[in-house]
Protein backbone atom coordinates (compact mmCIF):
# COMPACT_ATOMS: atom_id res chain seq x y z
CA UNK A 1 -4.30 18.54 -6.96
CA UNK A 2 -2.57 15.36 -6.86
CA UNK A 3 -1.79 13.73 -10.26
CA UNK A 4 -3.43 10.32 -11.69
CA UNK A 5 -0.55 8.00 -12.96
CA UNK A 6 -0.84 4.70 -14.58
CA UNK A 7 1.21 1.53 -14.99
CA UNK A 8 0.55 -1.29 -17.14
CA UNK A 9 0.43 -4.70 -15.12
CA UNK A 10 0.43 -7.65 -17.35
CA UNK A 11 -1.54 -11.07 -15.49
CA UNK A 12 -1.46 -14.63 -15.84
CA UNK A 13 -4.18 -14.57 -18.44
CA UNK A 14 -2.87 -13.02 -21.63
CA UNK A 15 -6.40 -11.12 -22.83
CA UNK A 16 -6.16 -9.46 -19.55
CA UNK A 17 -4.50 -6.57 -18.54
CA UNK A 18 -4.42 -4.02 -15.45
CA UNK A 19 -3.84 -0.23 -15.74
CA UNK A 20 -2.58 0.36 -11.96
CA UNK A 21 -3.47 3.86 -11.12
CA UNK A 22 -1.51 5.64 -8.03
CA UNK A 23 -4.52 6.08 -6.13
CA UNK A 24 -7.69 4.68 -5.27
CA UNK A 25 -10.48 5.17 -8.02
CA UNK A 26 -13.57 3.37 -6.31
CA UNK A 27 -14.58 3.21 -2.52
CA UNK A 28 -13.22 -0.27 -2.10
CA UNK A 29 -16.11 -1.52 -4.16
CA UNK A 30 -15.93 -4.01 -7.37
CA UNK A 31 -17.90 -3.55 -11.12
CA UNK A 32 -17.75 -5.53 -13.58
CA UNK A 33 -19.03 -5.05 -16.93
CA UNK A 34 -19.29 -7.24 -20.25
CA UNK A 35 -20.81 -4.75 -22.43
CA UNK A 36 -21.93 -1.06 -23.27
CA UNK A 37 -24.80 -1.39 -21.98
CA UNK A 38 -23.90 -2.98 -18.48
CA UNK A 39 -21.27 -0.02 -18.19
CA UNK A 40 -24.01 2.68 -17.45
CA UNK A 41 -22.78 3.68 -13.62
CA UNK A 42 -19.42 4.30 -15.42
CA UNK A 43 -18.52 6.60 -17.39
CA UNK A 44 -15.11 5.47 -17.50
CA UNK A 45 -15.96 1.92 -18.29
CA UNK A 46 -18.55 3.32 -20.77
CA UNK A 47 -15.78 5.36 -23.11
CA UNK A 48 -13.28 2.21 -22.94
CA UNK A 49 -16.12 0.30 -24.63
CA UNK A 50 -16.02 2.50 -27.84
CA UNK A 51 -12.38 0.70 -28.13
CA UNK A 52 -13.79 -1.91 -30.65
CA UNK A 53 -11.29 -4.53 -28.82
CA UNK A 54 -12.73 -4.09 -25.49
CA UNK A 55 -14.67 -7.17 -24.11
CA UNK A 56 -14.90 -7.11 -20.03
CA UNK A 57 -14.16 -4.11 -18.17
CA UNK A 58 -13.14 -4.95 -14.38
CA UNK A 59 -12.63 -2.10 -11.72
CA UNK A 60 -11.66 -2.22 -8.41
CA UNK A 61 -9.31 -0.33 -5.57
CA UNK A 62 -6.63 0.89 -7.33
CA UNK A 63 -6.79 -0.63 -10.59
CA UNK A 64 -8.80 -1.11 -14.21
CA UNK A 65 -8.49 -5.12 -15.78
CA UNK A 66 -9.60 -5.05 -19.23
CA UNK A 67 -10.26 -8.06 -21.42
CA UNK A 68 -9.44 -7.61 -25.29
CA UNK A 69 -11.07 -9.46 -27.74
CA UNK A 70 -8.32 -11.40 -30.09
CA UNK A 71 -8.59 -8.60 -32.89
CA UNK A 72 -5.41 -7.05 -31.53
CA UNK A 73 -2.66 -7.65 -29.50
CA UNK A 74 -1.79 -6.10 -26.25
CA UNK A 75 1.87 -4.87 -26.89
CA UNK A 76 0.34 -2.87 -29.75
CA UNK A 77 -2.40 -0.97 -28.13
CA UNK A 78 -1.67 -0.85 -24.34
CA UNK A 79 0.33 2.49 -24.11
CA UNK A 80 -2.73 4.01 -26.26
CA UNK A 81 -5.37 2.40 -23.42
CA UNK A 82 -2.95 3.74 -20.36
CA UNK A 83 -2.58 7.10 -21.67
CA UNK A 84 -6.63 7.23 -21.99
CA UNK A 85 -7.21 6.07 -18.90
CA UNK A 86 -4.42 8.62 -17.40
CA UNK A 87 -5.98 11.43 -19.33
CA UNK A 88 -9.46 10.88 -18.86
CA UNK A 89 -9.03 10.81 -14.90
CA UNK A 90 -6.78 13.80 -14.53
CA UNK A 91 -9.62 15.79 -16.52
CA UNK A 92 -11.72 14.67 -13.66
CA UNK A 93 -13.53 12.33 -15.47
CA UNK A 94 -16.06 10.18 -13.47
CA UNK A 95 -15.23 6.60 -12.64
CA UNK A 96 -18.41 5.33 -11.14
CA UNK A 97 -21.33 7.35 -10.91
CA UNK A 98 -22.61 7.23 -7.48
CA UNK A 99 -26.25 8.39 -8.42
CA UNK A 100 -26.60 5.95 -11.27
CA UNK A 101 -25.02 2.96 -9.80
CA UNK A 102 -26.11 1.09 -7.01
CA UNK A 103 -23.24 -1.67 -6.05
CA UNK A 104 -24.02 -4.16 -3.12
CA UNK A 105 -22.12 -3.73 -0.12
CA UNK A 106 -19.32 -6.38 -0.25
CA UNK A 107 -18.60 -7.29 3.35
CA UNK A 108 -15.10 -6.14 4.32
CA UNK A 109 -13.08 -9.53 6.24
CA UNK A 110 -10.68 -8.27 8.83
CA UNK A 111 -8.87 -10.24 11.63
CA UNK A 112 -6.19 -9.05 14.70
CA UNK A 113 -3.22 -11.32 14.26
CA UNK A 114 -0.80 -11.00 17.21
CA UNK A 115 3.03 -9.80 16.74
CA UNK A 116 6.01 -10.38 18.78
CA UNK A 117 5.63 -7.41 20.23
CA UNK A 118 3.34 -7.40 22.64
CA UNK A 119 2.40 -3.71 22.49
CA UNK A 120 1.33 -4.37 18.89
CA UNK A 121 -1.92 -5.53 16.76
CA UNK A 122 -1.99 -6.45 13.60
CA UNK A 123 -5.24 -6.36 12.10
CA UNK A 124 -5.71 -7.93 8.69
CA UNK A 125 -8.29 -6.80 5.41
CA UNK A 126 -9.11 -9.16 2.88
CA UNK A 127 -8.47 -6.41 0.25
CA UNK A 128 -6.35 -3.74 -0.23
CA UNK A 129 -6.40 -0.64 1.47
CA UNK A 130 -3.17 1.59 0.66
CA UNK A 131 -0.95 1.51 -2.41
CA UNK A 132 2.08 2.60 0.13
CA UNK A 133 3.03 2.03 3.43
CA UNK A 134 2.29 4.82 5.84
CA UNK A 135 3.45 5.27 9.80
CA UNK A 136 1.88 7.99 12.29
CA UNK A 137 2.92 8.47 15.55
CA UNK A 138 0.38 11.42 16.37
CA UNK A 139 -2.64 12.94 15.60
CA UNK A 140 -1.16 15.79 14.22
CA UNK A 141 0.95 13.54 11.74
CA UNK A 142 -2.19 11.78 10.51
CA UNK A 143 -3.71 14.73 8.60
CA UNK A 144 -3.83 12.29 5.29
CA UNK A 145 -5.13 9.58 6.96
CA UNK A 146 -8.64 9.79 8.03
CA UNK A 147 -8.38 6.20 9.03
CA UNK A 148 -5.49 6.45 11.24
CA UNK A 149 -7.56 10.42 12.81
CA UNK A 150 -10.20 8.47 13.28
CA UNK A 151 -7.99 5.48 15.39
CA UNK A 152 -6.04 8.16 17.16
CA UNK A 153 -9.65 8.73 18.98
CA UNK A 154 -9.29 6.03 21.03
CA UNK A 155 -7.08 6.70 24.12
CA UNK A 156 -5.39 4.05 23.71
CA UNK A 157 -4.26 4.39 20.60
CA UNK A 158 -0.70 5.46 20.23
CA UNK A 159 0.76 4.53 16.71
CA UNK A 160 -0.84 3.56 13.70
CA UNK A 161 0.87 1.93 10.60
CA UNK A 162 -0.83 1.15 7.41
CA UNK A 163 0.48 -1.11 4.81
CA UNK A 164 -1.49 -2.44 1.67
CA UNK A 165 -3.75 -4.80 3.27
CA UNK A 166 -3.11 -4.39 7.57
CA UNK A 167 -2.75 -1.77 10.17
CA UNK A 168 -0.80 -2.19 12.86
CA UNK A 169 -1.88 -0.65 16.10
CA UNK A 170 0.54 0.46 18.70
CA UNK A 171 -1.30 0.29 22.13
CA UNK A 172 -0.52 2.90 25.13
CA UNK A 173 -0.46 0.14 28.48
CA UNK A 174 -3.28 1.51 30.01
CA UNK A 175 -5.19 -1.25 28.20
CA UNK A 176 -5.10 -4.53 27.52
CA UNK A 177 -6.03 -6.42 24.04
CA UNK A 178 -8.26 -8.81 25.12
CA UNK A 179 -10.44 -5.48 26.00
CA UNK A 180 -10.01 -3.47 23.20
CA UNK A 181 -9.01 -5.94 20.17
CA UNK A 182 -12.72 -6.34 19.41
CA UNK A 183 -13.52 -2.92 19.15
CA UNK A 184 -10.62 -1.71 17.08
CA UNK A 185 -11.47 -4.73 14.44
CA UNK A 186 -15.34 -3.82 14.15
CA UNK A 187 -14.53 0.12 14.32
CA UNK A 188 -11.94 -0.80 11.16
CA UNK A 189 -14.41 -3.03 9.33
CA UNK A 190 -16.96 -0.59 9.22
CA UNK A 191 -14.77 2.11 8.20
CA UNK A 192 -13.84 0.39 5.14
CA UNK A 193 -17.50 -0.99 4.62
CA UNK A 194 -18.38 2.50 4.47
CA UNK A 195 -16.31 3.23 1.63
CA UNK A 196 -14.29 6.37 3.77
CA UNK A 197 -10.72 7.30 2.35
CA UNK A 198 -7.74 5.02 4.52
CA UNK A 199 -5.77 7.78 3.06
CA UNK A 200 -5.82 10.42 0.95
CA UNK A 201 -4.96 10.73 -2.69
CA UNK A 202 -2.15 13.01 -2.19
CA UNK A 203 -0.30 10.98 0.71
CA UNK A 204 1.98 9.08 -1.54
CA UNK A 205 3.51 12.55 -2.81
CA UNK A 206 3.43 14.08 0.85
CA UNK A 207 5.06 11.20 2.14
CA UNK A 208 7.50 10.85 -1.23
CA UNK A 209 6.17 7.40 -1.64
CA UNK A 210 5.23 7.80 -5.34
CA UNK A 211 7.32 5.07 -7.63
CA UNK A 212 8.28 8.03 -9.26
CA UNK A 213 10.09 9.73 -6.17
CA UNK A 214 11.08 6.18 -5.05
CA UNK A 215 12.67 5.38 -7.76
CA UNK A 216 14.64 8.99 -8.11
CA UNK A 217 15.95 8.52 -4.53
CA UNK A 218 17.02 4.80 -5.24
CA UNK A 219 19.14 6.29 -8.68
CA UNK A 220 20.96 8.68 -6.46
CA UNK A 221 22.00 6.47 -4.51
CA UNK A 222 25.64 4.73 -4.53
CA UNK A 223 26.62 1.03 -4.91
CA UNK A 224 26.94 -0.30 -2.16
CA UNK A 225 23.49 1.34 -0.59
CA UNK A 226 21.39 -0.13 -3.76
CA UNK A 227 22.73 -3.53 -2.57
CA UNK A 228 21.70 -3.27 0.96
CA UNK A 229 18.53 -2.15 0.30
CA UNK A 230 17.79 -5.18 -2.25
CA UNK A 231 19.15 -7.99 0.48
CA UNK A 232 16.73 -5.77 2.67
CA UNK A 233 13.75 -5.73 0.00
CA UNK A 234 14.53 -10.08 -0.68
CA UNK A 235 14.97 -11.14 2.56
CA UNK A 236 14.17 -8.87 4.99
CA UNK A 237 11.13 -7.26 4.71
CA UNK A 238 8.61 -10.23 4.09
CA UNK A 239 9.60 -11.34 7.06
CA UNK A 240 9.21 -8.42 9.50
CA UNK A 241 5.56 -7.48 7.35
CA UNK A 242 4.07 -11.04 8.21
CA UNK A 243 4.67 -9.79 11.74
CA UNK A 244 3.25 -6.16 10.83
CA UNK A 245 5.98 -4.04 10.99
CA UNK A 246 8.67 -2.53 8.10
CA UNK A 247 11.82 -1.85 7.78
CA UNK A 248 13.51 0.90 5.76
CA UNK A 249 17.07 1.93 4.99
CA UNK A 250 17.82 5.23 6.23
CA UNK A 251 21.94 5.38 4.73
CA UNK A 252 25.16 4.02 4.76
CA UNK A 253 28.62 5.63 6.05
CA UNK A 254 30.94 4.04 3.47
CA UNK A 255 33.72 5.51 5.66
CA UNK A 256 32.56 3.49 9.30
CA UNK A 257 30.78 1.12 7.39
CA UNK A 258 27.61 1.38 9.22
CA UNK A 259 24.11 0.84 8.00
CA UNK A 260 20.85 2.77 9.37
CA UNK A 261 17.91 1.60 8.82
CA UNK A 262 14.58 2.40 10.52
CA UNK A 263 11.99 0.05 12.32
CA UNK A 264 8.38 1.27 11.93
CA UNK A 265 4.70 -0.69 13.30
CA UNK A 266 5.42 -3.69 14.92
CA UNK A 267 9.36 -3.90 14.95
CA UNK A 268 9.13 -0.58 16.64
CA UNK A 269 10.40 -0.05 19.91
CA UNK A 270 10.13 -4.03 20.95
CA UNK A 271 13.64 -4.33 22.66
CA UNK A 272 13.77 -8.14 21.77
CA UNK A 273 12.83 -7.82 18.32
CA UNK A 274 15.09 -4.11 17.73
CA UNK A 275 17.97 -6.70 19.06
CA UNK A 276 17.06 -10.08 17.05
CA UNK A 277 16.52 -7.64 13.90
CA UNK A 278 19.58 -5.79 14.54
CA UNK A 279 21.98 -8.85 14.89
CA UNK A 280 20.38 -10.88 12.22
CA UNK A 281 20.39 -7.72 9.50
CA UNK A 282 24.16 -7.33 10.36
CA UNK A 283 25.38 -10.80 9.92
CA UNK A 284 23.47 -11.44 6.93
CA UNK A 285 25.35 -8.27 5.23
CA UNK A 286 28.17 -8.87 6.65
CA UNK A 287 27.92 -12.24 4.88
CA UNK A 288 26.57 -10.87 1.61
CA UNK A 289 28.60 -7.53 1.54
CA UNK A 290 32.04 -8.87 2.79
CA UNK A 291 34.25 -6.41 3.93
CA UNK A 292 31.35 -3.28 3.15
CA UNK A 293 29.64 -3.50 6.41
CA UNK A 294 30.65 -3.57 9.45
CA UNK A 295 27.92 -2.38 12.19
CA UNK A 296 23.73 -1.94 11.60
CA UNK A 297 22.56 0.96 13.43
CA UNK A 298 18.10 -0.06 14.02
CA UNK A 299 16.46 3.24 15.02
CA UNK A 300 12.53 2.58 15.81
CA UNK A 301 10.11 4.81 13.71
């Protein structure tokens, strides 16, 4: 059974506050509720309401907002709320309950944005759909994915990678987009419109993309590899995800002074863009890390 864990994100408004939980909670459906009353389909939302501060309950994805009322602070009673939340969900508690509730559909937005590669689509949700980013290259590796099962379906079809709101599609050239780019983007929209698991709950511990594991592997780490990998995080990877692809740090050889690091989704196996990323990664450590690195090694995912 994979465990529920929950962070405290603070927002711009200061009566608001979101417990992030490390998994989806709803089936990329929205409630809000202003009251006891309201908070009938959930039973979650219901027992946060006993809190005499509570004012607005807010769930959705991944995540609970709740609005205090000015009777306390939020530095003083946060911790007390997460730990609730935590506990009530890994005692299986309901969040919403299905018979009782009856949301509206919310219409799911996607769009296929090309890449500069041209064996790659990128095709863009208007919410989010994964709290980690996920590659499969196979059938047989997408086991926790019934999103990415479902895609591999298609014959043409021959990577999938899923990041928080897009999945890249990696096309065999047997097709052509202008064919199939329709189809993938309706078969996608509907998928999430149905409310289906993208992936499943235990993924992020499969895949040892919990914050928890992340973080562990990041701490063992030495200097010089904790710097590379936050040039990599700054300046990097925006870049190469508005063009739906990743790029992860795989070591360093303090001895050769090489860097590995991994393309996956879009940056994968595009010659052009495994050389532009390749070059440009090296000089810009070189120039940041003077005298650490001397060579980056770009292996595609």
């Amino acid at each position: 059974m994979n465990t529920f864990k929950v962070s405290i994100q603070k927002t711009s408004n200061d009566n608001i506050i979101k417990f992030e939980v490390n998994q989806f909670i709803t089936k990329h459906q929205s409630f809000e509720f202003n009251n006891i009353d309201e908070a009938k389909p959930s039973p979650l939302a219901k027992q946060l309401f006993y809190l005499p501060f509570i004012k607005k309950v807010y769930i959705s994805g991944n995540f609970i907002a709740v609005e205090r009322y000015n009777i306390v602070e939020w530095e003083d009673v946060q911790d007390e709320v997460a730990e609730q939340i935590e506990a009530y969900l890994n005692d299986g508690g309901l969040v919403i309950d299905d018979a009782s509730s009856s949301p509206k559909k919310i219409p799911v937005t996607v769009y296929a944005e090309s890449t500069p590669n041209p064996s790659v689509m990128k095709f863009v949700v208007n919410k989010k759909i994964a709290t980690s980013l996920y590659e499969f290259t196979s059938i047989d590796e997408a086991k926790l994915s019934p999103l990415a099962t479902a895609l591999f379906h298609f014959p043409f079809v021959k990577s999938v990678f899923i990041e928080e709101n897009y999945i890249s599609i990696t096309k065999y050239d047997m097709a052509e987009w202008q064919d199939i780019t329709l189809e993938l983007r309706e078969f996608i929209k509907s998928f999430i419109e149905d409310g289906k698991n993208i992936v499943l709950p235990e993924a992020t511990e499969e895949f040892k993309q919990s914050t928890e594991q992340l973080d562990h592997q990041f701490d063992a780490l030495d200097d010089t590899s904790k710097e590379i990998i936050n040039i990599l995080e700054e300046y990097v990877k925006p870049a190469v995800a508005s063009d739906g692809g990743n790029i992860q740090f795989i070591g360093y050889d303090a001895e050769n002074k090489n860097v590995s690091v991994m393309l996956q989704g879009a940056c994968s196996g595009c010659p052009s863009s495994t050389f532009t990323l390749k070059n440009g990664i090296e000089n810009m450590l070189q120039q940041m890390l003077p005298g650490k690195v001397n060579t980056v090694e770009a292996i595609n995912g």
